[in-house]
PDB file of N, CA and C in Angstrom:
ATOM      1  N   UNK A   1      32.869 -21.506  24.821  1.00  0.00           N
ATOM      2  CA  UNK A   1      31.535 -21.045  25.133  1.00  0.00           C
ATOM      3  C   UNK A   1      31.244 -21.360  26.588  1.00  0.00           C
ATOM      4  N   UNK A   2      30.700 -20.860  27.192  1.00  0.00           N
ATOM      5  CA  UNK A   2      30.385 -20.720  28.937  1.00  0.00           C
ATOM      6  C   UNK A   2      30.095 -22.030  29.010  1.00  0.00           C
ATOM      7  N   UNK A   3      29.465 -22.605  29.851  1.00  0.00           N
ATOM      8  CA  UNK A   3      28.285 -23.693  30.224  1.00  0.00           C
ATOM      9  C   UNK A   3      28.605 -23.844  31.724  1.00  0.00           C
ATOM     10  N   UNK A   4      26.872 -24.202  31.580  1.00  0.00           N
ATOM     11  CA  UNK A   4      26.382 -24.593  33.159  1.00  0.00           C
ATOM     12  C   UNK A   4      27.219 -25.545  33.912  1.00  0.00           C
ATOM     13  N   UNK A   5      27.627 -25.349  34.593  1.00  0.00           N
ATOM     14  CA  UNK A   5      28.266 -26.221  35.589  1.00  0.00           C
ATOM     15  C   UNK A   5      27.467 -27.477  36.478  1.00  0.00           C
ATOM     16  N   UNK A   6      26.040 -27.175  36.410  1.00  0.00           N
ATOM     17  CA  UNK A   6      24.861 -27.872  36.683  1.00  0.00           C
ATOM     18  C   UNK A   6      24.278 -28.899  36.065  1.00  0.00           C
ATOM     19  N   UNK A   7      24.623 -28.860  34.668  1.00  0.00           N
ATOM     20  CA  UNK A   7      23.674 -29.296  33.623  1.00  0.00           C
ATOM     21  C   UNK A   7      24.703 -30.023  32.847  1.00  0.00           C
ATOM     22  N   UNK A   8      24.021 -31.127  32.481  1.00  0.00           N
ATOM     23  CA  UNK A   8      24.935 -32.108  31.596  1.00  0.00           C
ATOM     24  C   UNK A   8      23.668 -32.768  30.504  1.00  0.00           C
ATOM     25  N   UNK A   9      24.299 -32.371  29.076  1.00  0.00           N
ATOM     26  CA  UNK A   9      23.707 -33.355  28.185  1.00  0.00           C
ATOM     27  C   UNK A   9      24.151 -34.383  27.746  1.00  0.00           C
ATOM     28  N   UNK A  10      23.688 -35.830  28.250  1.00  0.00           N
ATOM     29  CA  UNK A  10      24.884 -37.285  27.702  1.00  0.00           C
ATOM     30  C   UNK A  10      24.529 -37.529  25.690  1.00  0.00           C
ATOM     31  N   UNK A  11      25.634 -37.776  25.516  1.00  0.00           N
ATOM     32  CA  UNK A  11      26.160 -37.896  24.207  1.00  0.00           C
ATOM     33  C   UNK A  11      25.401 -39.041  23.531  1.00  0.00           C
ATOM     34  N   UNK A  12      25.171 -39.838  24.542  1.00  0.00           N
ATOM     35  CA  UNK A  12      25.046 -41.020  24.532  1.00  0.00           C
ATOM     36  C   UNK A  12      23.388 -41.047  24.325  1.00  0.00           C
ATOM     37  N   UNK A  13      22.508 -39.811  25.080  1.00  0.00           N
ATOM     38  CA  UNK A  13      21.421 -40.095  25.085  1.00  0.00           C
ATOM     39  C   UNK A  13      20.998 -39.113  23.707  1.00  0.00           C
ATOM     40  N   UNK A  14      21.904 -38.504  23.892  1.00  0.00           N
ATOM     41  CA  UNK A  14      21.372 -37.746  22.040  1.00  0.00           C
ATOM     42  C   UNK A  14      21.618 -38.826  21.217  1.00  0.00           C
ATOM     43  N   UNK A  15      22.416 -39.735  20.922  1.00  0.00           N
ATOM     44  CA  UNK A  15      23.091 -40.537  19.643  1.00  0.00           C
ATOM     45  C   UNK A  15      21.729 -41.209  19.679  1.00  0.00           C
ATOM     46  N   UNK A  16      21.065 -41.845  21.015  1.00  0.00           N
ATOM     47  CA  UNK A  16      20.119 -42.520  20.157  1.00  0.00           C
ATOM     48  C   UNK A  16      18.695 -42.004  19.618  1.00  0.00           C
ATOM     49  N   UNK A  17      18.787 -40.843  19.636  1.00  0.00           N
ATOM     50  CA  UNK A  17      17.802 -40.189  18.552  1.00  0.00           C
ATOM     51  C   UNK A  17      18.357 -39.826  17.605  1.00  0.00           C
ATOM     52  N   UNK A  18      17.998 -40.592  16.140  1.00  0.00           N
ATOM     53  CA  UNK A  18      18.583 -40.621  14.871  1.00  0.00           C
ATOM     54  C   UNK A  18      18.198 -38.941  14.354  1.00  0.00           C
ATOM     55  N   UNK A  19      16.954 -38.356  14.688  1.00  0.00           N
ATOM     56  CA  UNK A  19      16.270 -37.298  14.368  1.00  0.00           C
ATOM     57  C   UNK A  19      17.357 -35.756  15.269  1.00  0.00           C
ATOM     58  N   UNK A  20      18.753 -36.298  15.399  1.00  0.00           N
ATOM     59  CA  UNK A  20      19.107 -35.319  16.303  1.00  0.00           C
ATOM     60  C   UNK A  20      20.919 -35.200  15.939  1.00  0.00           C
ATOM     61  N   UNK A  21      21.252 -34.103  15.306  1.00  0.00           N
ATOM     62  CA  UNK A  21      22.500 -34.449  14.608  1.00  0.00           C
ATOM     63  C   UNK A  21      23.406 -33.551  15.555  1.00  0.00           C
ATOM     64  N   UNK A  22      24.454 -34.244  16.222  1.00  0.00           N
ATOM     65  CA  UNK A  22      25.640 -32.969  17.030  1.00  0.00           C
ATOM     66  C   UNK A  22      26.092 -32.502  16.149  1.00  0.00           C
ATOM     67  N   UNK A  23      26.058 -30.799  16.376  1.00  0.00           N
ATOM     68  CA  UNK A  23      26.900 -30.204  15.230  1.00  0.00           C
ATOM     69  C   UNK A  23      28.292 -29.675  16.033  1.00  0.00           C
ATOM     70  N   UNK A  24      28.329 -29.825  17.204  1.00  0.00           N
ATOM     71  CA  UNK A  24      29.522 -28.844  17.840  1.00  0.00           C
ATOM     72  C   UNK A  24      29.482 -29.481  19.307  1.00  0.00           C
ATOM     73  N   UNK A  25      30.660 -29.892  19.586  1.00  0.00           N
ATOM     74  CA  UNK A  25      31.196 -30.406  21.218  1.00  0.00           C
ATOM     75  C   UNK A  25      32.612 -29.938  21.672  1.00  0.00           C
ATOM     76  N   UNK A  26      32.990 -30.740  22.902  1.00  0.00           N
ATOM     77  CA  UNK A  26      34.469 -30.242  23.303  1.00  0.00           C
ATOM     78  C   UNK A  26      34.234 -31.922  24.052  1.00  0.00           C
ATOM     79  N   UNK A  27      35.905 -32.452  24.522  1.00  0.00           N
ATOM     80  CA  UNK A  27      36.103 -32.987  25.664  1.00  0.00           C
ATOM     81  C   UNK A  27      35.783 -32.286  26.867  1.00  0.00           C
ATOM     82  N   UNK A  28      35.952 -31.044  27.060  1.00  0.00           N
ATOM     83  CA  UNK A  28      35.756 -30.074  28.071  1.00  0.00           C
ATOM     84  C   UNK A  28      34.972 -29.925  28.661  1.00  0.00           C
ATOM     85  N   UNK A  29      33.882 -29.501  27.793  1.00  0.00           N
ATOM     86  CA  UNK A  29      32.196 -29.059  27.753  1.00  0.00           C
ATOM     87  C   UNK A  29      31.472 -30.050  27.507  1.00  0.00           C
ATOM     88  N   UNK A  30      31.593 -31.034  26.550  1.00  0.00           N
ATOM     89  CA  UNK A  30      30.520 -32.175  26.437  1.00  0.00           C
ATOM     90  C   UNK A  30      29.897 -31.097  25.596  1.00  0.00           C
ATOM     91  N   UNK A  31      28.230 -31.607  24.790  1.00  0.00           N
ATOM     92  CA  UNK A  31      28.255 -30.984  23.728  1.00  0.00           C
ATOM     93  C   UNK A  31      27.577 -29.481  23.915  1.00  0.00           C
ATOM     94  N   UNK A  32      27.208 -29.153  22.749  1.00  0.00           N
ATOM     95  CA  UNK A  32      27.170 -27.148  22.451  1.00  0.00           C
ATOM     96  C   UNK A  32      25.960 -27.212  21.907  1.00  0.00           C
ATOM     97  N   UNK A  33      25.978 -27.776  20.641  1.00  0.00           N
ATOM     98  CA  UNK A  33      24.726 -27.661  19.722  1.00  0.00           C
ATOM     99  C   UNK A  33      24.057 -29.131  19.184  1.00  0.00           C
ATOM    100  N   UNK A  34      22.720 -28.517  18.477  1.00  0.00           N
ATOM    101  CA  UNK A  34      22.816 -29.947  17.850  1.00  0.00           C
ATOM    102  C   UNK A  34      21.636 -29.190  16.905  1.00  0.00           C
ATOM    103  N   UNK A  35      21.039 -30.329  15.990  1.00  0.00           N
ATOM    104  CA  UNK A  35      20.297 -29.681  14.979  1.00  0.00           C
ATOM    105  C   UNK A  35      18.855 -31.242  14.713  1.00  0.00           C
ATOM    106  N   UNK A  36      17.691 -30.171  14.464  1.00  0.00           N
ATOM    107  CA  UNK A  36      16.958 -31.238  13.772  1.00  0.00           C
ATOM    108  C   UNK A  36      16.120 -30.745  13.027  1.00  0.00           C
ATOM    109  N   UNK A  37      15.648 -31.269  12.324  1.00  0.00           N
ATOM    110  CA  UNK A  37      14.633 -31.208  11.270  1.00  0.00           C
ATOM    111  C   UNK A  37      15.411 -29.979  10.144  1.00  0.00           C
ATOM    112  N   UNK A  38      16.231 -30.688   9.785  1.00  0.00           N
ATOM    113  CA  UNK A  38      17.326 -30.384   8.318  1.00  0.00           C
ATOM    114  C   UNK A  38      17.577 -28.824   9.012  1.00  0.00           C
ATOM    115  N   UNK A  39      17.610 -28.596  10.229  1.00  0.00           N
ATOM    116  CA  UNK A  39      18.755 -27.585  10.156  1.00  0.00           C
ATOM    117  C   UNK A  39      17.424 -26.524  10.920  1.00  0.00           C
ATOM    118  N   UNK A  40      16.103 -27.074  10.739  1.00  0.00           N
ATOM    119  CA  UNK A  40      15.408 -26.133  11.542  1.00  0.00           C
ATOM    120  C   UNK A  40      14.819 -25.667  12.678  1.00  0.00           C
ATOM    121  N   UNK A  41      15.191 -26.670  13.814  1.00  0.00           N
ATOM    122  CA  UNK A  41      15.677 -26.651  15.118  1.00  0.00           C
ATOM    123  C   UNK A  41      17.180 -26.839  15.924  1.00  0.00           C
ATOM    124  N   UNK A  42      17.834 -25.819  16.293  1.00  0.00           N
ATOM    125  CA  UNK A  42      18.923 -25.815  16.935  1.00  0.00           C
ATOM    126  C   UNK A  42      18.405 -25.807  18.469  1.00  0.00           C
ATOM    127  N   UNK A  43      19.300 -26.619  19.411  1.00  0.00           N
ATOM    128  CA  UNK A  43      19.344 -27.017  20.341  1.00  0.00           C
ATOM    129  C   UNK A  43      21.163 -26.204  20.676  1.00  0.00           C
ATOM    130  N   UNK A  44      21.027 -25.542  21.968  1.00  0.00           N
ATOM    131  CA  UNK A  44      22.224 -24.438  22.275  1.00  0.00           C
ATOM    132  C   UNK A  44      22.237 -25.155  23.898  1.00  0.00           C
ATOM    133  N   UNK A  45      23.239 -25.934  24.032  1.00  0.00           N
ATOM    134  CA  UNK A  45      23.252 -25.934  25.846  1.00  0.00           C
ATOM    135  C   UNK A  45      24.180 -25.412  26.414  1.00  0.00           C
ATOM    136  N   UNK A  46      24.971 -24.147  25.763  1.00  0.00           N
ATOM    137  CA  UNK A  46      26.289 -22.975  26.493  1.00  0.00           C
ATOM    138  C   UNK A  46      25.564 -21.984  26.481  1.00  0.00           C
ATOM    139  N   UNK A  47      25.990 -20.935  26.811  1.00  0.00           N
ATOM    140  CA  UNK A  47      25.559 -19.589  27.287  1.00  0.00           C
ATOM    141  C   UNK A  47      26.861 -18.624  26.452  1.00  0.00           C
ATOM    142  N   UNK A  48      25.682 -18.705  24.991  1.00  0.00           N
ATOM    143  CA  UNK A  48      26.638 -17.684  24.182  1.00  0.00           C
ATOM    144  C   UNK A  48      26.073 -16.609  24.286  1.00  0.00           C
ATOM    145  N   UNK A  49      25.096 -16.661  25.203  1.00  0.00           N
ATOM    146  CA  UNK A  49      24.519 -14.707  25.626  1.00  0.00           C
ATOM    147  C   UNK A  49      25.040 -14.269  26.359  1.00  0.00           C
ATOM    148  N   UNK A  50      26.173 -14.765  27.246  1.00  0.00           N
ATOM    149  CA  UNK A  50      27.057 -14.612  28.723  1.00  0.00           C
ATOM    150  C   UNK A  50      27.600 -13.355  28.044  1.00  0.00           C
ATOM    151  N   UNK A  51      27.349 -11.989  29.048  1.00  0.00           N
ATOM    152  CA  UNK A  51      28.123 -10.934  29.287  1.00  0.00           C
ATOM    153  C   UNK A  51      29.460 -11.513  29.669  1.00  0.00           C
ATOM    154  N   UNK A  52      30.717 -10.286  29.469  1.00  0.00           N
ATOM    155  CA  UNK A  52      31.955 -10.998  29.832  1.00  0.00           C
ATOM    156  C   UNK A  52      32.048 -10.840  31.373  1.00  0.00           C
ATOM    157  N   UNK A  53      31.367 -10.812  31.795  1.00  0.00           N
ATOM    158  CA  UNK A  53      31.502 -10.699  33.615  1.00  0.00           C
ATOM    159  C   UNK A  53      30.369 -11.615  34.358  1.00  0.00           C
ATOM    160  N   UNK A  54      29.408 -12.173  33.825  1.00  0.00           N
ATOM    161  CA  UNK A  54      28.629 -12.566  34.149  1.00  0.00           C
ATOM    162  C   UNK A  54      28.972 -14.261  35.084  1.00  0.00           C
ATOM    163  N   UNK A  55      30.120 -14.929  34.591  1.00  0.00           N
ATOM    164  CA  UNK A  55      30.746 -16.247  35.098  1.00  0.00           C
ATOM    165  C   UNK A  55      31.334 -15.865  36.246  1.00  0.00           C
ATOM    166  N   UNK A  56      32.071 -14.658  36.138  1.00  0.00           N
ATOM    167  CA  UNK A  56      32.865 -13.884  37.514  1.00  0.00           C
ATOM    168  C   UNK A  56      31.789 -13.814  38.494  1.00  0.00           C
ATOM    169  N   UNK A  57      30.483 -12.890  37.881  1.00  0.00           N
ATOM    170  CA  UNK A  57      29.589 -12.574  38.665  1.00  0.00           C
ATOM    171  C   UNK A  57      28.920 -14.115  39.646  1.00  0.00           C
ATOM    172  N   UNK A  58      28.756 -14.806  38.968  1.00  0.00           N
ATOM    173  CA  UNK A  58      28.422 -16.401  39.404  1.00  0.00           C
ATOM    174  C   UNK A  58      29.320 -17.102  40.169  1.00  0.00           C
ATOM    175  N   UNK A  59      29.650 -16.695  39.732  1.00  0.00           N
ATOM    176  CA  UNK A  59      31.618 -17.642  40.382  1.00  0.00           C
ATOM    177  C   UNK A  59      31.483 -17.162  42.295  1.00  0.00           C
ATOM    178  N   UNK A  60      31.750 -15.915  41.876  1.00  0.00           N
ATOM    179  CA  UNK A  60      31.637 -15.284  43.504  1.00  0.00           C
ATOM    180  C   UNK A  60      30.579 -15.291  44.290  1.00  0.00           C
ATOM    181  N   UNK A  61      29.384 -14.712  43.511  1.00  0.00           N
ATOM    182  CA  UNK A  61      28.073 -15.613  44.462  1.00  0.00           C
ATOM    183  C   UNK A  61      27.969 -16.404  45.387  1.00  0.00           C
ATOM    184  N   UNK A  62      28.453 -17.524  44.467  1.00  0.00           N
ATOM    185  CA  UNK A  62      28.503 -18.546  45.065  1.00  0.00           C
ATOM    186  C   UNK A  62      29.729 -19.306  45.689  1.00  0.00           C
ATOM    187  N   UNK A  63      30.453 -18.546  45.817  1.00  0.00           N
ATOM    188  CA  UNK A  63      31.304 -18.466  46.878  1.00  0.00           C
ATOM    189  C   UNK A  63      31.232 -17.625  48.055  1.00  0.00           C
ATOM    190  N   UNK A  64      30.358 -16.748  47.753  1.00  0.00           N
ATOM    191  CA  UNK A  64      30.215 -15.682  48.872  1.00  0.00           C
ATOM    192  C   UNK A  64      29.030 -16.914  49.766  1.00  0.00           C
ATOM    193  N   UNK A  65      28.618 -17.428  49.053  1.00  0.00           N
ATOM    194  CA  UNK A  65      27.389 -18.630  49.949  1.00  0.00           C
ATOM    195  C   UNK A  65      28.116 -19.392  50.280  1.00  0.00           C
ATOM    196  N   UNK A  66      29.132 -19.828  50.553  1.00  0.00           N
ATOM    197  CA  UNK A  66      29.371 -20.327  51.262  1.00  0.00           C
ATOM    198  C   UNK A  66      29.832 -21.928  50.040  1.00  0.00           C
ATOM    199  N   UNK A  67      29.758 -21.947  49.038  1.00  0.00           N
ATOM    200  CA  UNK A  67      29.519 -23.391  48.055  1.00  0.00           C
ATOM    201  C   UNK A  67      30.712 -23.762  47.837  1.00  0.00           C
ATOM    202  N   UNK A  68      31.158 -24.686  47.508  1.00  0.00           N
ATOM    203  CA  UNK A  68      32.494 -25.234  47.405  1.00  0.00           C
ATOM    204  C   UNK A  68      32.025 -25.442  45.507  1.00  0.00           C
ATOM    205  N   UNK A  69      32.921 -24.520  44.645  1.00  0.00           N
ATOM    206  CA  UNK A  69      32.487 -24.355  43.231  1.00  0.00           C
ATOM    207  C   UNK A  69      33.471 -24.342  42.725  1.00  0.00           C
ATOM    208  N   UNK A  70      33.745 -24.859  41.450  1.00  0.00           N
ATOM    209  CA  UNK A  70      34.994 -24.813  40.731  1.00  0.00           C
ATOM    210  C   UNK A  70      35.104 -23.339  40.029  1.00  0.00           C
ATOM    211  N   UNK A  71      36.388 -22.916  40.510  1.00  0.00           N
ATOM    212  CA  UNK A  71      37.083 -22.012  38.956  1.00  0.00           C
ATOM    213  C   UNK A  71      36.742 -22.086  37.918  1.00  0.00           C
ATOM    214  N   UNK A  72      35.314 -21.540  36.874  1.00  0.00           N
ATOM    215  CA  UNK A  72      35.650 -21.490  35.571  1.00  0.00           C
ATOM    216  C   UNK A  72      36.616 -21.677  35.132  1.00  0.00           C
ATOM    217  N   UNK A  73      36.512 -22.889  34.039  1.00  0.00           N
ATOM    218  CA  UNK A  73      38.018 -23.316  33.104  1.00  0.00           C
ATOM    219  C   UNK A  73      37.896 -22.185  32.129  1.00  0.00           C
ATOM    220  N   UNK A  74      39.263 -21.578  31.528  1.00  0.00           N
ATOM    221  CA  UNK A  74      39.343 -20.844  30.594  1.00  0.00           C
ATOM    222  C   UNK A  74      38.985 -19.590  30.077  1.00  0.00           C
ATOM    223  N   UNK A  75      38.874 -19.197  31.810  1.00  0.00           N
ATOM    224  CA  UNK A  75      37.834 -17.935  31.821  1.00  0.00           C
ATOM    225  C   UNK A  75      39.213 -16.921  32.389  1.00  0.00           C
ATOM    226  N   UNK A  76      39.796 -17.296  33.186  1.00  0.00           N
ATOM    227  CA  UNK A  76      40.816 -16.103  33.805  1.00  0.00           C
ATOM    228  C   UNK A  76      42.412 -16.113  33.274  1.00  0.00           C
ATOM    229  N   UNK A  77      42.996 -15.621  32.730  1.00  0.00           N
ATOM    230  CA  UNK A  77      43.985 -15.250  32.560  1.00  0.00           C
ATOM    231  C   UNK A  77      44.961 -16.226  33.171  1.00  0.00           C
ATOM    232  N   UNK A  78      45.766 -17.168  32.948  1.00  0.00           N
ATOM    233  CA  UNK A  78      46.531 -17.958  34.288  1.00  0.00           C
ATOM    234  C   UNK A  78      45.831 -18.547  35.174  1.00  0.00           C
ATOM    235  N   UNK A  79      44.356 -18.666  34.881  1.00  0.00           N
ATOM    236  CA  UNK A  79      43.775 -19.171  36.138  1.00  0.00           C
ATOM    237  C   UNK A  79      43.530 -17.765  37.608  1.00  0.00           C
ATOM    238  N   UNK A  80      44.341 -16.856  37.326  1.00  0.00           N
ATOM    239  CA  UNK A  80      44.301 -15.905  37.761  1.00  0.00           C
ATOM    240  C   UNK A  80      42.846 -15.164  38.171  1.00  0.00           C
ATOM    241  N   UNK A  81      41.820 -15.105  39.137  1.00  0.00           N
ATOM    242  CA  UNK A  81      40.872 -14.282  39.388  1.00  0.00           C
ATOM    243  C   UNK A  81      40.558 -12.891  39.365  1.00  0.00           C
ATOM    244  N   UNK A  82      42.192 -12.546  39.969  1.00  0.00           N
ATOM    245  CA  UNK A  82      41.826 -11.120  39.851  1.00  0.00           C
ATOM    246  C   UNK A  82      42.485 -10.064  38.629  1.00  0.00           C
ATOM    247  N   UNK A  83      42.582 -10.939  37.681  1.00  0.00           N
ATOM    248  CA  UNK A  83      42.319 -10.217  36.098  1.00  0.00           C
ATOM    249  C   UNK A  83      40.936 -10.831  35.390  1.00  0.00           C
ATOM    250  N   UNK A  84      41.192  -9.416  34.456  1.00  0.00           N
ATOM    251  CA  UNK A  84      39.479  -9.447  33.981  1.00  0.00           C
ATOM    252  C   UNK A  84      39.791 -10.880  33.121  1.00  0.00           C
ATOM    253  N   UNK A  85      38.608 -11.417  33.007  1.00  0.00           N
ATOM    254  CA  UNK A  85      37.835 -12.650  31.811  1.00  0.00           C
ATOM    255  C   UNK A  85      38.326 -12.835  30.701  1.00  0.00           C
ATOM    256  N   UNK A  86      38.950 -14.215  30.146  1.00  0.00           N
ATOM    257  CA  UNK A  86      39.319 -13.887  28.567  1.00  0.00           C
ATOM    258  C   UNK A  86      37.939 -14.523  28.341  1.00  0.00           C
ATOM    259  N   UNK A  87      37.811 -13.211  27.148  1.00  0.00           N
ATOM    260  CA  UNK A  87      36.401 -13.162  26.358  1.00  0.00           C
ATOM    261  C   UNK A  87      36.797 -13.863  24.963  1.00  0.00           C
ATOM    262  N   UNK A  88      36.758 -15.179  24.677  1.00  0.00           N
ATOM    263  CA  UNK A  88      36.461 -15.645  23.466  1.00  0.00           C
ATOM    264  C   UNK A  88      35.511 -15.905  22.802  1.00  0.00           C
ATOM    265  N   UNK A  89      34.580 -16.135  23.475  1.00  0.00           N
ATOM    266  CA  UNK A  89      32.732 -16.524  22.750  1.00  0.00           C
ATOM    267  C   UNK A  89      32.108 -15.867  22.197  1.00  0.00           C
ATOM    268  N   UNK A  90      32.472 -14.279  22.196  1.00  0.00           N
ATOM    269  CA  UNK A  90      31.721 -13.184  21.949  1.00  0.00           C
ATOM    270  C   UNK A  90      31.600 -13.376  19.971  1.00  0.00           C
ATOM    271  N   UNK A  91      32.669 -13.383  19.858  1.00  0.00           N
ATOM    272  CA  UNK A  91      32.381 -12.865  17.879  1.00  0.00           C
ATOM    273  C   UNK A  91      31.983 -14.440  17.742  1.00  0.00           C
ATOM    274  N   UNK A  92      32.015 -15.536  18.017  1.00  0.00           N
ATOM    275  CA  UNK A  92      31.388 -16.941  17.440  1.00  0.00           C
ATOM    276  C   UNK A  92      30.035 -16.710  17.918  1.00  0.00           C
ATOM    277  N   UNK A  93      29.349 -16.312  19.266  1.00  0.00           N
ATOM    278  CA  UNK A  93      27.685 -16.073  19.309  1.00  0.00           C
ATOM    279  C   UNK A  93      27.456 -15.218  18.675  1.00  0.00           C
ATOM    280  N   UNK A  94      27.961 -14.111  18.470  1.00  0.00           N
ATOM    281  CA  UNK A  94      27.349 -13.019  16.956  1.00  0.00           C
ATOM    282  C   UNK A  94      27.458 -13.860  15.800  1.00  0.00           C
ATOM    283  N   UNK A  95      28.306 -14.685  15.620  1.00  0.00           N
ATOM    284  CA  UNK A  95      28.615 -15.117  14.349  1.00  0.00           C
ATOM    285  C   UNK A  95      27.411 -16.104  13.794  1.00  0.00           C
ATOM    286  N   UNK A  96      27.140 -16.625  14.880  1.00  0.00           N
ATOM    287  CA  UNK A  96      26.101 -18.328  15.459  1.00  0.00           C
ATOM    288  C   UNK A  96      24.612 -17.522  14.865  1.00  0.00           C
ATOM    289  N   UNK A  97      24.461 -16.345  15.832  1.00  0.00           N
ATOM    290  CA  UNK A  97      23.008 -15.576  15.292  1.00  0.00           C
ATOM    291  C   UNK A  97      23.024 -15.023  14.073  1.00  0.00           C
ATOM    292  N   UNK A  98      23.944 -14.367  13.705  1.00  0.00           N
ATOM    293  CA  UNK A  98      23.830 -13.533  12.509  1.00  0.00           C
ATOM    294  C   UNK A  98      23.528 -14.541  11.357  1.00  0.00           C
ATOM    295  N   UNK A  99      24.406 -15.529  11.196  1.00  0.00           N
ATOM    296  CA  UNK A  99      24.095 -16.753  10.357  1.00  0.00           C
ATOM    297  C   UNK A  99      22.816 -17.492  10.678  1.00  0.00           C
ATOM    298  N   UNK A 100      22.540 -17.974  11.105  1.00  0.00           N
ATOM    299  CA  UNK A 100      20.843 -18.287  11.870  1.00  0.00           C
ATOM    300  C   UNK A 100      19.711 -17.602  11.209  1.00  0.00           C
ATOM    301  N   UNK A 101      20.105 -15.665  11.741  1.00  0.00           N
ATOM    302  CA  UNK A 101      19.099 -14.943  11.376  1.00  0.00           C
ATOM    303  C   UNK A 101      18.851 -14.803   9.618  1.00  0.00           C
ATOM    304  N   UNK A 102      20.053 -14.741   9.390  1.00  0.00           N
ATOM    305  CA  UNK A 102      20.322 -14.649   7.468  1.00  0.00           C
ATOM    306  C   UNK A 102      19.808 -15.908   7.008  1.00  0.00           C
ATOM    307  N   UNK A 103      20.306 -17.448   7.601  1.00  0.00           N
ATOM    308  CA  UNK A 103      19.663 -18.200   6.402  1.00  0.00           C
ATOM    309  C   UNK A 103      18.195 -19.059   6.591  1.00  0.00           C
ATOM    310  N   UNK A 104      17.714 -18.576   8.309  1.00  0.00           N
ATOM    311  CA  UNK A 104      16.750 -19.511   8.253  1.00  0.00           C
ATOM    312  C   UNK A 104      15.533 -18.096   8.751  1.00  0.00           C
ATOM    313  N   UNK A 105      16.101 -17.298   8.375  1.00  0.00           N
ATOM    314  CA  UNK A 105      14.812 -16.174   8.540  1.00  0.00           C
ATOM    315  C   UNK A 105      14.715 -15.995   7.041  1.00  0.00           C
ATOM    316  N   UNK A 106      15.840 -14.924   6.750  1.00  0.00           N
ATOM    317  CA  UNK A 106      15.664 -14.019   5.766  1.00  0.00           C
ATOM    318  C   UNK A 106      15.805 -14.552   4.313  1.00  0.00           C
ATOM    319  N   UNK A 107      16.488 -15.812   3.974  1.00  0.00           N
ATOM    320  CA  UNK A 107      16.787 -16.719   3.115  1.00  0.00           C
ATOM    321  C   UNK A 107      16.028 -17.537   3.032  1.00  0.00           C
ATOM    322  N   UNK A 108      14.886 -17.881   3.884  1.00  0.00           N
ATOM    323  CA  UNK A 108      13.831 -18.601   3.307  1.00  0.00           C
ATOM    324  C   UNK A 108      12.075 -18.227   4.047  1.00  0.00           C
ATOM    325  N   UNK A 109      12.012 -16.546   3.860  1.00  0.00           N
ATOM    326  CA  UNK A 109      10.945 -15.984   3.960  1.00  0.00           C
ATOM    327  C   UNK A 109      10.539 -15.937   2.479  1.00  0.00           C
ATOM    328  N   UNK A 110       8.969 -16.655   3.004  1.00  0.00           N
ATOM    329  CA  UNK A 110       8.448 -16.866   1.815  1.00  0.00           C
ATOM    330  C   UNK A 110       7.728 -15.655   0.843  1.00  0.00           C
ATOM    331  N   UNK A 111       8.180 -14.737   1.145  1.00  0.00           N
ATOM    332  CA  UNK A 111       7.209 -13.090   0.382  1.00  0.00           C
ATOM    333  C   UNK A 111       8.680 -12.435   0.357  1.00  0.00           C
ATOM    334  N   UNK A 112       8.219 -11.420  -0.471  1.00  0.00           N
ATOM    335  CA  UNK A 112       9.281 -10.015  -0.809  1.00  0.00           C
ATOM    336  C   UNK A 112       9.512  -9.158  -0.098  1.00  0.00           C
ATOM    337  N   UNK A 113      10.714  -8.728   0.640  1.00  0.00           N
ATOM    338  CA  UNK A 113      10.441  -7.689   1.889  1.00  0.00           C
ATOM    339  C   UNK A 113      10.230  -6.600   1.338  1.00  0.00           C
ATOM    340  N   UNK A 114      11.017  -6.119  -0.127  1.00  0.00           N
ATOM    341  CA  UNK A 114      10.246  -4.969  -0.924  1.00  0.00           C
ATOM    342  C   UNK A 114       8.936  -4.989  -0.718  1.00  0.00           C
ATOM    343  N   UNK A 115       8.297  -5.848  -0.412  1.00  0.00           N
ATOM    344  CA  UNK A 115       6.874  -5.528  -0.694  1.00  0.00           C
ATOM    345  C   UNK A 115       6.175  -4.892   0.571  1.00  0.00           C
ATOM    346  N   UNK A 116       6.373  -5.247   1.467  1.00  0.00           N
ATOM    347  CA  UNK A 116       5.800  -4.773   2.898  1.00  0.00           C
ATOM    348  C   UNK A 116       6.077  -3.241   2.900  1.00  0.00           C
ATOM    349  N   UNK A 117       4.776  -2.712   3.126  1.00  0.00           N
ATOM    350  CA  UNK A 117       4.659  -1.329   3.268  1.00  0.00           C
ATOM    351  C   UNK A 117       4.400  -1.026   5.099  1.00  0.00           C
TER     352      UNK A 117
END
């Protein structure tokens, strides 16, 4: 999953809120998600909305400014720039929403959608 290159959430400062469960990390990334109140606040700190060009698009920016920026890890082919993006995130953020939308919308709306006219 993408993530900010800017932004760091410590592990350390989530653990000590008991009210705050990691559901998903990397050594890489440091963590992804987390959950509270039995599953009905998710907390997302990657960018599973990232178009597959959008890190490229960033990447060069800010190199065109002049910034001394790291290579996205795991984004180019060989490390390679000038092949397109390996896109892995795409079917796990559909997967992330679609599940989301099914069990904490539609699986526990309290009325009949038959019924809405």
């Amino acid at each position: 999953m993408p993530h900010s290159r800017h932004t760091t959430v410590s592990r350390t400062d989530v653990e000590q809120h008991q009210e705050l469960t990691i559901l998903s990390d990397s050594q890489e990334a440091g963590l992804y998600m987390m959950m509270a109140r039995g599953g009905r606040e998710f907390f997302v700190t990657g960018h599973s909305e990232y178009a597959p060009n959008t890190l490229h698009i960033e990447y060069f920016r800010d190199l065109d400014k002049g910034l001394s920026v790291p290579k996205p890890q795991n984004y180019y082919p060989n490390d390679d720039v000038t092949k397109p993006p390996l896109v892995k995130w795409r079917g796990h953020a559909n997967l992330l929403f679609s599940n989301w939308l099914n069990y904490f919308v539609y699986q526990q709306t309290p009325y009949k959608l038959s019924d809405i006219h």
